[in-house]
PDB file of N, CA and C in Angstrom:
ATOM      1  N   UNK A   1       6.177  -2.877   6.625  1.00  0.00           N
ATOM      2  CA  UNK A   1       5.841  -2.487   5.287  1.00  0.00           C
ATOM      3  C   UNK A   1       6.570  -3.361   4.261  1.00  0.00           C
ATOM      4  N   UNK A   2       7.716  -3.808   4.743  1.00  0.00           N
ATOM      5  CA  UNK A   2       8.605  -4.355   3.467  1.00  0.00           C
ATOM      6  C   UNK A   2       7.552  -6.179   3.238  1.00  0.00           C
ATOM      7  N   UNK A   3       7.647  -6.363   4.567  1.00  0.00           N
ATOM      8  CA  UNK A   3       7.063  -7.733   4.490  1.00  0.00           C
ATOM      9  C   UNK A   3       5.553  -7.712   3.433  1.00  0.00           C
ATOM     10  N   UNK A   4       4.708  -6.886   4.053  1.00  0.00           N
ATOM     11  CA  UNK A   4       3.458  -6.718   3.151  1.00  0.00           C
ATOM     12  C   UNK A   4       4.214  -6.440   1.514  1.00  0.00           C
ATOM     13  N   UNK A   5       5.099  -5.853   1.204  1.00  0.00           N
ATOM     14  CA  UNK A   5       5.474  -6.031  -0.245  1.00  0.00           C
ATOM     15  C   UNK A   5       6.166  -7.464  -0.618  1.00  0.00           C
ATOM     16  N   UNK A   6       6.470  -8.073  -0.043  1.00  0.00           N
ATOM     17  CA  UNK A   6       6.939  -9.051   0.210  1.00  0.00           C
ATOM     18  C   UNK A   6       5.489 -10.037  -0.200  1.00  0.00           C
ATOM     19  N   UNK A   7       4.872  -9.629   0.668  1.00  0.00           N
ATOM     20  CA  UNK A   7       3.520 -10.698   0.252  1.00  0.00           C
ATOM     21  C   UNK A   7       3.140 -10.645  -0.811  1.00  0.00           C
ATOM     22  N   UNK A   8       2.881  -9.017  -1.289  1.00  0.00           N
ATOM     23  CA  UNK A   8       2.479  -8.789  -2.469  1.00  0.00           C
ATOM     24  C   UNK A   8       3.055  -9.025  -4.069  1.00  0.00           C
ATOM     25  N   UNK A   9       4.223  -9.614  -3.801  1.00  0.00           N
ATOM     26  CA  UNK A   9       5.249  -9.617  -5.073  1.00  0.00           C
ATOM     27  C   UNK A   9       4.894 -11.597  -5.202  1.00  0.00           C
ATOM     28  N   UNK A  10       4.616 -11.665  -4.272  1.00  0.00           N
ATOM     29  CA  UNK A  10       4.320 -13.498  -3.879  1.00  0.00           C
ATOM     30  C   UNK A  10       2.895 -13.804  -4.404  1.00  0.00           C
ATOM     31  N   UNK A  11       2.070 -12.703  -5.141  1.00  0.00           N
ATOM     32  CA  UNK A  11       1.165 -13.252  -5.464  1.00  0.00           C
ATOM     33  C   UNK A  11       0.178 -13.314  -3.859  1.00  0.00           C
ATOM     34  N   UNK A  12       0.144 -13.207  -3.046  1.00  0.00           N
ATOM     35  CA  UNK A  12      -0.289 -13.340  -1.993  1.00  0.00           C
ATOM     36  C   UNK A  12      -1.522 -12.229  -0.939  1.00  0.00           C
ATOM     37  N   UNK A  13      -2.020 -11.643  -2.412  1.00  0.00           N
ATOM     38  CA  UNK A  13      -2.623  -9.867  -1.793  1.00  0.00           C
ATOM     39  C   UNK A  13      -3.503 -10.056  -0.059  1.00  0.00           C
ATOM     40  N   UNK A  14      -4.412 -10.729  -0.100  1.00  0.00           N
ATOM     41  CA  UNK A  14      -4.813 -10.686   1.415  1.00  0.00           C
ATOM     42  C   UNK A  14      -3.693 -10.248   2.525  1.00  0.00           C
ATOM     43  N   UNK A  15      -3.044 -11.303   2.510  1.00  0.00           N
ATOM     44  CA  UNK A  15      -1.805 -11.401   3.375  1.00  0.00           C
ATOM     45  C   UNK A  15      -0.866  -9.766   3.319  1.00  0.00           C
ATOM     46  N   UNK A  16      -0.858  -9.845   2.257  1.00  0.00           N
ATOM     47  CA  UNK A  16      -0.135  -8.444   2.603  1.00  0.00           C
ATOM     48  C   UNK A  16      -0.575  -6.811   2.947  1.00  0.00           C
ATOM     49  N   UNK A  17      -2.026  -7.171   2.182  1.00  0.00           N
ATOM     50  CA  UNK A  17      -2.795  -5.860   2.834  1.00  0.00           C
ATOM     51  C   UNK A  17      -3.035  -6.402   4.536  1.00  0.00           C
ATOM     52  N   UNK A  18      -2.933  -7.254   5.130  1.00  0.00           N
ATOM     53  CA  UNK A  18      -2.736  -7.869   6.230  1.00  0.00           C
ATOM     54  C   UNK A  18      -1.710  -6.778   7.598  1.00  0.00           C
ATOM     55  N   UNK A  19      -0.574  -6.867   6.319  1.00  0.00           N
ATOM     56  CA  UNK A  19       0.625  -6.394   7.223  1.00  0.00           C
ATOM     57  C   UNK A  19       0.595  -5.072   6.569  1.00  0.00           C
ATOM     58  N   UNK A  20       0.086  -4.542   5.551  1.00  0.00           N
ATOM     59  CA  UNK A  20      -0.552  -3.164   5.414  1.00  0.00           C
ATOM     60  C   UNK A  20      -0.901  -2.400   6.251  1.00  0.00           C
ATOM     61  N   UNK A  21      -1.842  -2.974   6.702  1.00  0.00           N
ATOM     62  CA  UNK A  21      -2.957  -2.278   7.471  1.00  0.00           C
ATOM     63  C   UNK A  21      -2.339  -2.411   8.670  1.00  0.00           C
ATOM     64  N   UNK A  22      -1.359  -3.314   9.140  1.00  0.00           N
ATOM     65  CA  UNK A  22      -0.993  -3.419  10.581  1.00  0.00           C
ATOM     66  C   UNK A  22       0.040  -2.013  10.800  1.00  0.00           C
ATOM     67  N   UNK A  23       0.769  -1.719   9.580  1.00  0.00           N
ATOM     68  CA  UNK A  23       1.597  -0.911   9.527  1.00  0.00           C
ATOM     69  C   UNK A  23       1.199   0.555   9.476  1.00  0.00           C
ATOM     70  N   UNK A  24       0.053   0.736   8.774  1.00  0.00           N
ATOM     71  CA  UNK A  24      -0.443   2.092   8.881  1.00  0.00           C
ATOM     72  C   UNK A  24      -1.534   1.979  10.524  1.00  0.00           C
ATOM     73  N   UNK A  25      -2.187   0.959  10.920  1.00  0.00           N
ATOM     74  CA  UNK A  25      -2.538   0.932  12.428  1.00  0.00           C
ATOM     75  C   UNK A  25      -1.794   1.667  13.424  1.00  0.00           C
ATOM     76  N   UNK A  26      -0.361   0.717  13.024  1.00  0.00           N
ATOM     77  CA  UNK A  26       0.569   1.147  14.324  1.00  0.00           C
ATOM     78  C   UNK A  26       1.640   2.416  14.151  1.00  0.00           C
ATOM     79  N   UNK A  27       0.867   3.310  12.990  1.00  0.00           N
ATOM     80  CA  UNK A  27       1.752   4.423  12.799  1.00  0.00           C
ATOM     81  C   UNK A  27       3.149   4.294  12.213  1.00  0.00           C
ATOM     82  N   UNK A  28       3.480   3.002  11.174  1.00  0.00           N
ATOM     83  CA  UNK A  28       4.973   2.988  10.795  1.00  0.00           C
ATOM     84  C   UNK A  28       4.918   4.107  10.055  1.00  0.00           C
ATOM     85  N   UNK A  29       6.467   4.429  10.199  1.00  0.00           N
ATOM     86  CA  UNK A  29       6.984   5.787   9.397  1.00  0.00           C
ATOM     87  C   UNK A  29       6.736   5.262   8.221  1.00  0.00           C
ATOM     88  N   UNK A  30       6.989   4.176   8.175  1.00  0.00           N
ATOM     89  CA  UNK A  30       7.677   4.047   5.992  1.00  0.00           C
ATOM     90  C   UNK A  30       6.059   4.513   5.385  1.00  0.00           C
ATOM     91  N   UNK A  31       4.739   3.856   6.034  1.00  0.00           N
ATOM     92  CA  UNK A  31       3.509   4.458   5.784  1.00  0.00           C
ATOM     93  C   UNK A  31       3.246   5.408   5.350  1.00  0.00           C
ATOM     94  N   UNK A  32       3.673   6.073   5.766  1.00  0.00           N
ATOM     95  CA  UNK A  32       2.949   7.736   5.186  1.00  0.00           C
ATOM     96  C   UNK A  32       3.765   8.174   3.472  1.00  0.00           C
ATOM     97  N   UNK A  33       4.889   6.804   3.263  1.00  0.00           N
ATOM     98  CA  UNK A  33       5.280   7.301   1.664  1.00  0.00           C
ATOM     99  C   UNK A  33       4.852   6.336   0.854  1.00  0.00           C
ATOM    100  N   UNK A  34       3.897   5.368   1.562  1.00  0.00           N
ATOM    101  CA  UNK A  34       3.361   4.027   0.632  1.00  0.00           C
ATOM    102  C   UNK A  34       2.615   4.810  -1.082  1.00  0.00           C
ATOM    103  N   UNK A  35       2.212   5.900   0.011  1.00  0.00           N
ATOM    104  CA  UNK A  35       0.872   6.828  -1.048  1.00  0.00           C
ATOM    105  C   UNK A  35       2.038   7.060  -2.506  1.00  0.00           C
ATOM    106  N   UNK A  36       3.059   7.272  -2.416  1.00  0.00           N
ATOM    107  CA  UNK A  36       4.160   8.043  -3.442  1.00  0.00           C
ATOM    108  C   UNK A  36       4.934   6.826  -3.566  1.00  0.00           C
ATOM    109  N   UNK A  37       5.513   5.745  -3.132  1.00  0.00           N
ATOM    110  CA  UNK A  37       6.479   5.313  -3.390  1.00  0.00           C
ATOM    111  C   UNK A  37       6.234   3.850  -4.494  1.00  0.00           C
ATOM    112  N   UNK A  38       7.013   3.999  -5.460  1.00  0.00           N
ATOM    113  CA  UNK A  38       6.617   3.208  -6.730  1.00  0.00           C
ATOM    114  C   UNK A  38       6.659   1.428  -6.490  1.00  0.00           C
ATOM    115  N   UNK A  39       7.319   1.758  -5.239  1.00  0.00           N
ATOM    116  CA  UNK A  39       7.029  -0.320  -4.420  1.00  0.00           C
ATOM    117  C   UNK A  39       5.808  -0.765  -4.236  1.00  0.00           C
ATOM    118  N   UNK A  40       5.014   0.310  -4.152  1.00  0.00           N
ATOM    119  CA  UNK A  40       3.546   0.045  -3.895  1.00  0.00           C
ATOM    120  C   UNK A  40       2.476  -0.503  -5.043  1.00  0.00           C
ATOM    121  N   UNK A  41       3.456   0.085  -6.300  1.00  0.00           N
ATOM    122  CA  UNK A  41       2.794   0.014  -7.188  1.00  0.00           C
ATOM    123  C   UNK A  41       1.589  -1.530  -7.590  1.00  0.00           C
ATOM    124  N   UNK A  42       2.332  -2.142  -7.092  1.00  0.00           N
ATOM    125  CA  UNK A  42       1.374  -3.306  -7.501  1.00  0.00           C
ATOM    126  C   UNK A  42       0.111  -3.512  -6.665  1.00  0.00           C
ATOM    127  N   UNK A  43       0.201  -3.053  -5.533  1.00  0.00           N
ATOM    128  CA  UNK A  43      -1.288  -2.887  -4.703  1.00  0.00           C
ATOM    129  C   UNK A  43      -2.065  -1.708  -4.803  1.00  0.00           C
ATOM    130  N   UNK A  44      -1.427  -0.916  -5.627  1.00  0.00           N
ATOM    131  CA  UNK A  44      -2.183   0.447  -5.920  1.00  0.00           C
ATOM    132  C   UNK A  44      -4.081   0.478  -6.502  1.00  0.00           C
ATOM    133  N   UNK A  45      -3.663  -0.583  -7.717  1.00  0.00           N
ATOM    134  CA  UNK A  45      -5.154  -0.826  -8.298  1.00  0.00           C
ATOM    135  C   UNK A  45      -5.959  -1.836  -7.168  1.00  0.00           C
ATOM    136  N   UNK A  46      -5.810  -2.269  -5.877  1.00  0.00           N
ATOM    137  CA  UNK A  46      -6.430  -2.874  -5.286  1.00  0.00           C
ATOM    138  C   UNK A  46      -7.106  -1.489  -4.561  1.00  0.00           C
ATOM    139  N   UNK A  47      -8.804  -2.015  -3.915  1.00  0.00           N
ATOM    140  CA  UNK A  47      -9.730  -0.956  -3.202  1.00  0.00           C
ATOM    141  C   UNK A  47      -8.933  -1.015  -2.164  1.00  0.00           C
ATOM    142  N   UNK A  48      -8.542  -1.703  -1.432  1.00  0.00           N
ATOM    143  CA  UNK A  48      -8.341  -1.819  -0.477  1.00  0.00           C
ATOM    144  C   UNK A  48      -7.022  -0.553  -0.110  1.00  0.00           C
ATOM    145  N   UNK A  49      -5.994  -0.689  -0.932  1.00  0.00           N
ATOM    146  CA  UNK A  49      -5.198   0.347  -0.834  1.00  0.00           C
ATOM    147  C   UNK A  49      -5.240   1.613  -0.280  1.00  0.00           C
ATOM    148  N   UNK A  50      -6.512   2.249  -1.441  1.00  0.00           N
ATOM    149  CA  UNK A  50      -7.114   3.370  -1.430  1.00  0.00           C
ATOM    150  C   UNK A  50      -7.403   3.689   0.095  1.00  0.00           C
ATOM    151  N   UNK A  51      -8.609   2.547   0.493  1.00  0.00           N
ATOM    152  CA  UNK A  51      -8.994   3.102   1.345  1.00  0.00           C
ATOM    153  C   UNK A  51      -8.118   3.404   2.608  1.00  0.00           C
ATOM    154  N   UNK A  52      -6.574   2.390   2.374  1.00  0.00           N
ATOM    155  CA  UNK A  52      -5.605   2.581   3.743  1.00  0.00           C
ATOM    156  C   UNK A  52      -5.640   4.035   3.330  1.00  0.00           C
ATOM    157  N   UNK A  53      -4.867   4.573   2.237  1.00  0.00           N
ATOM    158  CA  UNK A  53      -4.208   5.710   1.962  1.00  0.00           C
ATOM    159  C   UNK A  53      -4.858   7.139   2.935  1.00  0.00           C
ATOM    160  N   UNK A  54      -6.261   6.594   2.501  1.00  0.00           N
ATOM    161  CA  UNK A  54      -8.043   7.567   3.021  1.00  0.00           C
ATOM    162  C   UNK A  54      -7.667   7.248   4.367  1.00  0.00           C
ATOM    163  N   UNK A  55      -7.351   6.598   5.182  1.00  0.00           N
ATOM    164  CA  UNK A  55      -7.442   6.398   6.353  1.00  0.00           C
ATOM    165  C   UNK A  55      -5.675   6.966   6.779  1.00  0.00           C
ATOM    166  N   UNK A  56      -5.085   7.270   6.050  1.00  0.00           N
ATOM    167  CA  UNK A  56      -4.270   8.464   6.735  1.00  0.00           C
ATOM    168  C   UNK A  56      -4.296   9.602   6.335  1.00  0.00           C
ATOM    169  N   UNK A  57      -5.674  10.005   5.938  1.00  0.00           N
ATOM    170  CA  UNK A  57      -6.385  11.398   5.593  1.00  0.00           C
ATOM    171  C   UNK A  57      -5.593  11.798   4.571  1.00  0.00           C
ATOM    172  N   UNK A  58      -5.007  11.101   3.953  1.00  0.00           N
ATOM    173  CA  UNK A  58      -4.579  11.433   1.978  1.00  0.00           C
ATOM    174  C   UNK A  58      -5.438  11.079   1.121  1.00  0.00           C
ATOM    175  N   UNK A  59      -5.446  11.626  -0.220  1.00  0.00           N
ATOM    176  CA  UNK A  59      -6.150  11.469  -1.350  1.00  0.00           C
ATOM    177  C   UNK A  59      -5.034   9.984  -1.854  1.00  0.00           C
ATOM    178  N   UNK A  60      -5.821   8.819  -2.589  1.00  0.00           N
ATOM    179  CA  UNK A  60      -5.202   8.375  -3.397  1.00  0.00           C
ATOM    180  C   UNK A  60      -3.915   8.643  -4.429  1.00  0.00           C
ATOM    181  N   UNK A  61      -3.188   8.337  -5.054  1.00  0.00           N
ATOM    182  CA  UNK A  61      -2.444   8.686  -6.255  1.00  0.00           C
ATOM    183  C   UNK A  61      -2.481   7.665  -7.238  1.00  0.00           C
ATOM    184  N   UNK A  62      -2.866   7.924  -8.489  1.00  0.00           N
ATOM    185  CA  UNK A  62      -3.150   7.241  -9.692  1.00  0.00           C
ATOM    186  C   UNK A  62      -1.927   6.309  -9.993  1.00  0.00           C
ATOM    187  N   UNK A  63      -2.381   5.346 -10.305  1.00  0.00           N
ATOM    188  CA  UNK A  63      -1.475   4.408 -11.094  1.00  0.00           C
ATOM    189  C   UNK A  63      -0.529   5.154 -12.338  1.00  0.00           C
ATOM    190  N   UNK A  64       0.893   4.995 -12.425  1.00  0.00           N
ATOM    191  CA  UNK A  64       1.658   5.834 -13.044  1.00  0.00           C
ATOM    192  C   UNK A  64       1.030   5.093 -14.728  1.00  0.00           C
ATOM    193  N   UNK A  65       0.857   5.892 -15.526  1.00  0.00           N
ATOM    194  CA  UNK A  65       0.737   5.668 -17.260  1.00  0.00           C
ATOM    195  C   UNK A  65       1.965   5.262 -17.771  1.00  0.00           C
ATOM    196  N   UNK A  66       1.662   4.000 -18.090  1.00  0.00           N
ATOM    197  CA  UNK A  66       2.972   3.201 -19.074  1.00  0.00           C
ATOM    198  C   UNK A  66       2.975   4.212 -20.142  1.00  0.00           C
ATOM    199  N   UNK A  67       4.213   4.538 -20.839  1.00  0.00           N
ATOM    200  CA  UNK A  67       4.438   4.759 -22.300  1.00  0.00           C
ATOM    201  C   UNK A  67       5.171   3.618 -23.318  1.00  0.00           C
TER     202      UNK A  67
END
């Protein structure tokens, strides 16, 4: 999981929904808090996200509102 943020902070989104998806595949723990945890934030507005999130039978969570 860290690496896929890793990709993702690099400008690099394929690649890291890459190691995304490998991570929710192979059941990593840190996975199941991607849905809540604000590291994610930058792949949040990607589809692709969503649909990992859907594929560990969670609802999405909205992008947090700047003030």
């Amino acid at each position: 999981m860290v690496v896929a943020l890793i990709y993702a902070h690099l400008g690099q989104m394929d690649t890291a929904f890459e190691w995304l998806t490998k991570g929710v595949d192979q059941y990593d723990q840190n996975a199941t808090w991607m849905n809540l945890s604000p590291h994610f934030d930058i792949m949040r507005s990607d589809p692709r996200f969503a649909a990992l999130v859907r594929k560990m039978g969670l609802e999405p969570m909205p992008l947090p509102k700047s003030q």
